[in-house]
N, C-alpha and C. Protein backbone atom coordinates (compact mmCIF):
# COMPACT_ATOMS: atom_id res chain seq x y z
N UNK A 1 7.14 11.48 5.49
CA UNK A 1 7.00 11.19 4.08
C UNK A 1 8.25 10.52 3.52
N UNK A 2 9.67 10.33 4.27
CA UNK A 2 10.61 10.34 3.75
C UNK A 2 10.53 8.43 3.88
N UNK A 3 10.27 8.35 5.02
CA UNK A 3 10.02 7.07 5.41
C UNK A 3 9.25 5.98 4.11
N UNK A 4 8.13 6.65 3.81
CA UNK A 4 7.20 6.03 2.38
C UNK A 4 7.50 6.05 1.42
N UNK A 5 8.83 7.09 0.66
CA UNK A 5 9.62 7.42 0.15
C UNK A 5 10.43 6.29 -0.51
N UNK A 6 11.34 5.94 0.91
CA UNK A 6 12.05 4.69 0.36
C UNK A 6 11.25 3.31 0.14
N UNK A 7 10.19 3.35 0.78
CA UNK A 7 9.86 1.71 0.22
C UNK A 7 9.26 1.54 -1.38
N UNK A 8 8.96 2.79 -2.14
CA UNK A 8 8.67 2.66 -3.73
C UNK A 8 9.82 2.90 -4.53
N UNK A 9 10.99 2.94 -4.01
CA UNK A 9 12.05 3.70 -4.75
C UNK A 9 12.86 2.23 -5.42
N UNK A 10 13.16 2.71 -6.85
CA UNK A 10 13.54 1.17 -7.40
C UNK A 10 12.18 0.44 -8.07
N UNK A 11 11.05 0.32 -7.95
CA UNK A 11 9.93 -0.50 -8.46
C UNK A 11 9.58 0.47 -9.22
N UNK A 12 8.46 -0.50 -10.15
CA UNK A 12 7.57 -0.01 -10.95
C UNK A 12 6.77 1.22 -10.83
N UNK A 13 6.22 2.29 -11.87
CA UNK A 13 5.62 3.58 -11.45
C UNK A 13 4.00 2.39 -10.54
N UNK A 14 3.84 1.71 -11.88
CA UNK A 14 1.99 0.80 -11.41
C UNK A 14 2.31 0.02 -10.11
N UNK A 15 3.15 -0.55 -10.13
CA UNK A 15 3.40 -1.24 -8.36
C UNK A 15 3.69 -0.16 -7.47
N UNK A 16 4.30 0.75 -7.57
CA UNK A 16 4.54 1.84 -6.37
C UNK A 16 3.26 2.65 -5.90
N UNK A 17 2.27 2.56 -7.14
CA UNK A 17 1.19 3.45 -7.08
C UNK A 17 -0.36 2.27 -6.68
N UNK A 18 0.18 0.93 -6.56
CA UNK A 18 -0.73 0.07 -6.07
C UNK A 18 -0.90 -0.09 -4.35
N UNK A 19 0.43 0.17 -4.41
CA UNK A 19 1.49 -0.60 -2.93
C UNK A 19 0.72 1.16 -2.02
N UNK A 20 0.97 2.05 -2.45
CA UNK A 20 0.55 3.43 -2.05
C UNK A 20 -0.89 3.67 -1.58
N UNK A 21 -1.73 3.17 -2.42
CA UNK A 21 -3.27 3.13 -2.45
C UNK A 21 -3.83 2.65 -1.07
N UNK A 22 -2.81 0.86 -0.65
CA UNK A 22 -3.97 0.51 0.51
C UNK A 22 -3.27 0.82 1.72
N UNK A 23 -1.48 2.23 1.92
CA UNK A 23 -1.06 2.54 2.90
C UNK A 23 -2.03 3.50 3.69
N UNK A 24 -2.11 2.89 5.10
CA UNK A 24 -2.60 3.63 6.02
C UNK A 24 -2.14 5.19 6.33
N UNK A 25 -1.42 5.25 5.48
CA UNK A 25 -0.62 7.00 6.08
C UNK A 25 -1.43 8.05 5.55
N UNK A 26 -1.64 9.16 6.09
CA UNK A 26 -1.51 10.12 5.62
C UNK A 26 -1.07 10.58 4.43
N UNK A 27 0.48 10.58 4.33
CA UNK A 27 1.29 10.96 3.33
C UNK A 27 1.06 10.23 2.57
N UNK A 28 0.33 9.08 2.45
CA UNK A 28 1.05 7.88 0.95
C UNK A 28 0.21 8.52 -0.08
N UNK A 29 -1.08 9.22 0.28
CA UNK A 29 -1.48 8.95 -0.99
C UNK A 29 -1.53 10.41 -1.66
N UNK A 30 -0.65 11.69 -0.96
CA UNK A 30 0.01 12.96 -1.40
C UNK A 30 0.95 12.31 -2.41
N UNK A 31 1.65 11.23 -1.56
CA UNK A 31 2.95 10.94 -2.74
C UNK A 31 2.73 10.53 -3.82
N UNK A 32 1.37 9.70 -3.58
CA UNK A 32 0.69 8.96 -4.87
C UNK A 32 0.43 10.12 -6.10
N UNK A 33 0.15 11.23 -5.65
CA UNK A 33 -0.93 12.16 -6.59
C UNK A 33 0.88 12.58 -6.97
N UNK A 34 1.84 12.64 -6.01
CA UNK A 34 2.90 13.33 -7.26
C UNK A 34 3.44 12.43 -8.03
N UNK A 35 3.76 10.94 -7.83
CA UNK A 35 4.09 10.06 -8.52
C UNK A 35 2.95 9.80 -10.45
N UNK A 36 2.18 9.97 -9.51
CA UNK A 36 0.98 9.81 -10.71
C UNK A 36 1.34 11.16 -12.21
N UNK A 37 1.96 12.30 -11.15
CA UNK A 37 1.94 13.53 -11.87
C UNK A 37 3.05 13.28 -12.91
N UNK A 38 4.43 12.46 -11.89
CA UNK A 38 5.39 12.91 -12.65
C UNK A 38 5.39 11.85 -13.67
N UNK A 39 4.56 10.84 -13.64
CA UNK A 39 4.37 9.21 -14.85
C UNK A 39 3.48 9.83 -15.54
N UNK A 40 2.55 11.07 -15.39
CA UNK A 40 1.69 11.29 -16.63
C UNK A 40 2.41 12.55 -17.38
N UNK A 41 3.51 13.32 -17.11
CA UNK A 41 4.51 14.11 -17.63
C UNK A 41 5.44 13.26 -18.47
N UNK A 42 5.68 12.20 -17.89
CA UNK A 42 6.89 11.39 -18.73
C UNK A 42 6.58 10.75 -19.92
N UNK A 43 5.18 10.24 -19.64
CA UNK A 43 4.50 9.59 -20.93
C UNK A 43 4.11 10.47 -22.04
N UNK A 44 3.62 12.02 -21.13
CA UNK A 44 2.76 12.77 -22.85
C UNK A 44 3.69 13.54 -23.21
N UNK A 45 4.53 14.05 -22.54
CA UNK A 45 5.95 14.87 -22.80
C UNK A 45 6.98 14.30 -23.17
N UNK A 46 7.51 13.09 -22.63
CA UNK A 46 8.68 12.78 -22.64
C UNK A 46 8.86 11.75 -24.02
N UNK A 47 7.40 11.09 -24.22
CA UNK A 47 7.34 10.42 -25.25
C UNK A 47 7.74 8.97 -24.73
N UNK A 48 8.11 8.48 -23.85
CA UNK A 48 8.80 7.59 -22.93
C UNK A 48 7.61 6.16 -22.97
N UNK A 49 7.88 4.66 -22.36
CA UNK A 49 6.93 3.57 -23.01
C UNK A 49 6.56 3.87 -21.63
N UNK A 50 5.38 3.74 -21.44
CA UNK A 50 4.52 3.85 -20.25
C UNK A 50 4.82 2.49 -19.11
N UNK A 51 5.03 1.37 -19.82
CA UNK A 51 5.41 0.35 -19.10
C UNK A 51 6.90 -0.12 -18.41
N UNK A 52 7.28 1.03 -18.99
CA UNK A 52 8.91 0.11 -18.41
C UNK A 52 9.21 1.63 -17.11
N UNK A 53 9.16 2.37 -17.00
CA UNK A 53 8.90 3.54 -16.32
C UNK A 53 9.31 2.97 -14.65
N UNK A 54 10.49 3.39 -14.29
CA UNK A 54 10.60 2.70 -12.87
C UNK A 54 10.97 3.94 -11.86
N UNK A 55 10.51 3.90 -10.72
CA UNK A 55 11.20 5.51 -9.74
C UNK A 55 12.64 5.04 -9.75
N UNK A 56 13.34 6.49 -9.96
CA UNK A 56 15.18 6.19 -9.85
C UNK A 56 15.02 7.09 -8.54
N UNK A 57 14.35 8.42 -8.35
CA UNK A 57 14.77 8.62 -6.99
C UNK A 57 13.97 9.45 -6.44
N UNK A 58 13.63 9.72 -4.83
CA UNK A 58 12.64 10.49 -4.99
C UNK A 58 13.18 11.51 -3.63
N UNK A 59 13.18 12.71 -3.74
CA UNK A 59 14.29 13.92 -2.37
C UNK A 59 12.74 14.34 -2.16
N UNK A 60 13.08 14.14 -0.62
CA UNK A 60 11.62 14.66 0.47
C UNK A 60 12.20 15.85 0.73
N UNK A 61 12.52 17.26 1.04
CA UNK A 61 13.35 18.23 1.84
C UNK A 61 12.77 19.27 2.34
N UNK A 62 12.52 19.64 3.70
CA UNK A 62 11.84 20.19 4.15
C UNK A 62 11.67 21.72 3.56
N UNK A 63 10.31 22.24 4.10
CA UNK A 63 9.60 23.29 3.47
C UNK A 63 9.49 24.38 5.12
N UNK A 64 9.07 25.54 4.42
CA UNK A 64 8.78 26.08 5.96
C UNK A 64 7.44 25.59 6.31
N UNK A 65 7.45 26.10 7.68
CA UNK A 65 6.32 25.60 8.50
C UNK A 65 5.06 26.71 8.45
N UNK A 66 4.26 26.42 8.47
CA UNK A 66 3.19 27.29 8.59
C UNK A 66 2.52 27.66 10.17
N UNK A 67 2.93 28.35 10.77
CA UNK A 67 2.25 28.55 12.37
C UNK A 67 0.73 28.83 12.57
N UNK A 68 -0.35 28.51 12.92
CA UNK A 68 -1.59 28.77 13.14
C UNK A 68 -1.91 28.75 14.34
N UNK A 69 -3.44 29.56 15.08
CA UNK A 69 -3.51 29.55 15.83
C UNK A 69 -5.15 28.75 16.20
N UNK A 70 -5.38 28.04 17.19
CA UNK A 70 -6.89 27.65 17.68
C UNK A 70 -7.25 28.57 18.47
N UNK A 71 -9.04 28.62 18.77
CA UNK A 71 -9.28 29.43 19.47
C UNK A 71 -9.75 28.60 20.25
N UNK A 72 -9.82 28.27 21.77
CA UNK A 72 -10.74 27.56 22.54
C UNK A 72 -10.91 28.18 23.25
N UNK A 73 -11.81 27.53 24.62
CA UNK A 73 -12.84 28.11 25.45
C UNK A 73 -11.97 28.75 26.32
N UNK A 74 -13.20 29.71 26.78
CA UNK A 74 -12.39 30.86 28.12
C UNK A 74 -11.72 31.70 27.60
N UNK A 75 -11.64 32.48 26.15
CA UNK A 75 -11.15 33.26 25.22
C UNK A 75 -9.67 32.92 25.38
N UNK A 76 -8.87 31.77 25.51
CA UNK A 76 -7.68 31.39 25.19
C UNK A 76 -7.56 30.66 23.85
N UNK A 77 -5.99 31.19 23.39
CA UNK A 77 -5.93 30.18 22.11
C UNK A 77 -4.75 29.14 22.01
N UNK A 78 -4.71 28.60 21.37
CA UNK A 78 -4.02 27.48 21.32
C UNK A 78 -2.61 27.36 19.89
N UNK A 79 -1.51 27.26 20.25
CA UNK A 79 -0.83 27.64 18.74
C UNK A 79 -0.47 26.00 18.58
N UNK A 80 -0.23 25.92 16.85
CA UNK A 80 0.21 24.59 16.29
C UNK A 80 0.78 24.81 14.75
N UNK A 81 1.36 24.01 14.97
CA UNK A 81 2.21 24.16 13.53
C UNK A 81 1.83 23.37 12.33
N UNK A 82 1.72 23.56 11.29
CA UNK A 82 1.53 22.45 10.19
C UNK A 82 2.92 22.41 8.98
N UNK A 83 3.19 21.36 9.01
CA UNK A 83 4.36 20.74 8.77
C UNK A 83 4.24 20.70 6.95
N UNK A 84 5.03 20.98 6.40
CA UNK A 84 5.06 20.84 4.90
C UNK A 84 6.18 19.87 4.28
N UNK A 85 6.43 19.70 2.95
CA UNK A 85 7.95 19.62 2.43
C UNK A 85 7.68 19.50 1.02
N UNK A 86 9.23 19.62 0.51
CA UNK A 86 8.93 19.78 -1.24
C UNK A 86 9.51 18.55 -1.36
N UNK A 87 8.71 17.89 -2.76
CA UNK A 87 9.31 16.64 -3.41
C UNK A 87 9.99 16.77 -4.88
N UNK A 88 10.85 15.18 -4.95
CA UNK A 88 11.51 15.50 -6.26
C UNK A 88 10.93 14.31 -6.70
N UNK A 89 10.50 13.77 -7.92
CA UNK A 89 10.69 12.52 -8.41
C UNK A 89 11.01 12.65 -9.69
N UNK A 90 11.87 11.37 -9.60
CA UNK A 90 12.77 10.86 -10.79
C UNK A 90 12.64 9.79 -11.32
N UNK A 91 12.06 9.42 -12.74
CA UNK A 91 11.48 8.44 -13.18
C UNK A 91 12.80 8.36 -14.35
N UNK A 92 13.06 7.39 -14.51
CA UNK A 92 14.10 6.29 -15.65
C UNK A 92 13.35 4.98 -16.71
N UNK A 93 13.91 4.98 -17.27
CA UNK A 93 13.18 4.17 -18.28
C UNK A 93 14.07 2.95 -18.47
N UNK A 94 13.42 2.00 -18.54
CA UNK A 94 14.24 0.33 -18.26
C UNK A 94 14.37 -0.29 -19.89
């Protein structure tokens, strides 16, 4: 996620959240739903112009892991991890 991270950082909230939409990742469009969160906080809270709204920064930092287990055939199971992390975003006004 940290990787997708830097390529919206510096642009527009509407270009970062365009550019996000047709990424093939996984992650882009988690980041999308927090980007979206923290531009619809800034606008009804912050009172801030909806258009000038640019990312100043955004901290990926890891979370704990969650361990799970599969069950497959021949009554053996299988362990795997699922990977998390917490985000920050930081929106500035131009």
């Amino acid at each position: 996620m940290a990787v997708i991270a830097k390529l919206v950082v510096g642009k527009k909230v509407e270009d970062a959240l365009a550019q996000l939409q047709y990424m093939p990742k996984k992650w882009a469009k988690v980041l999308a739903k927090v980007i979206h969160s923290a531009y619809a906080n800034a606008t009804k809270n912050g009172d801030s112009d909806a258009t000038s709204l640019y990312i100043k920064q955004i901290y990926v930092t890891r979370a704990p892991k969650i361990k799970r287990v599969r069950f497959v055939s021949r009554s053996r199971i299988s362990h795997y991890v699922k990977y998390r992390c917490f985000v920050k975003v930081f929106l500035l006004v131009k």
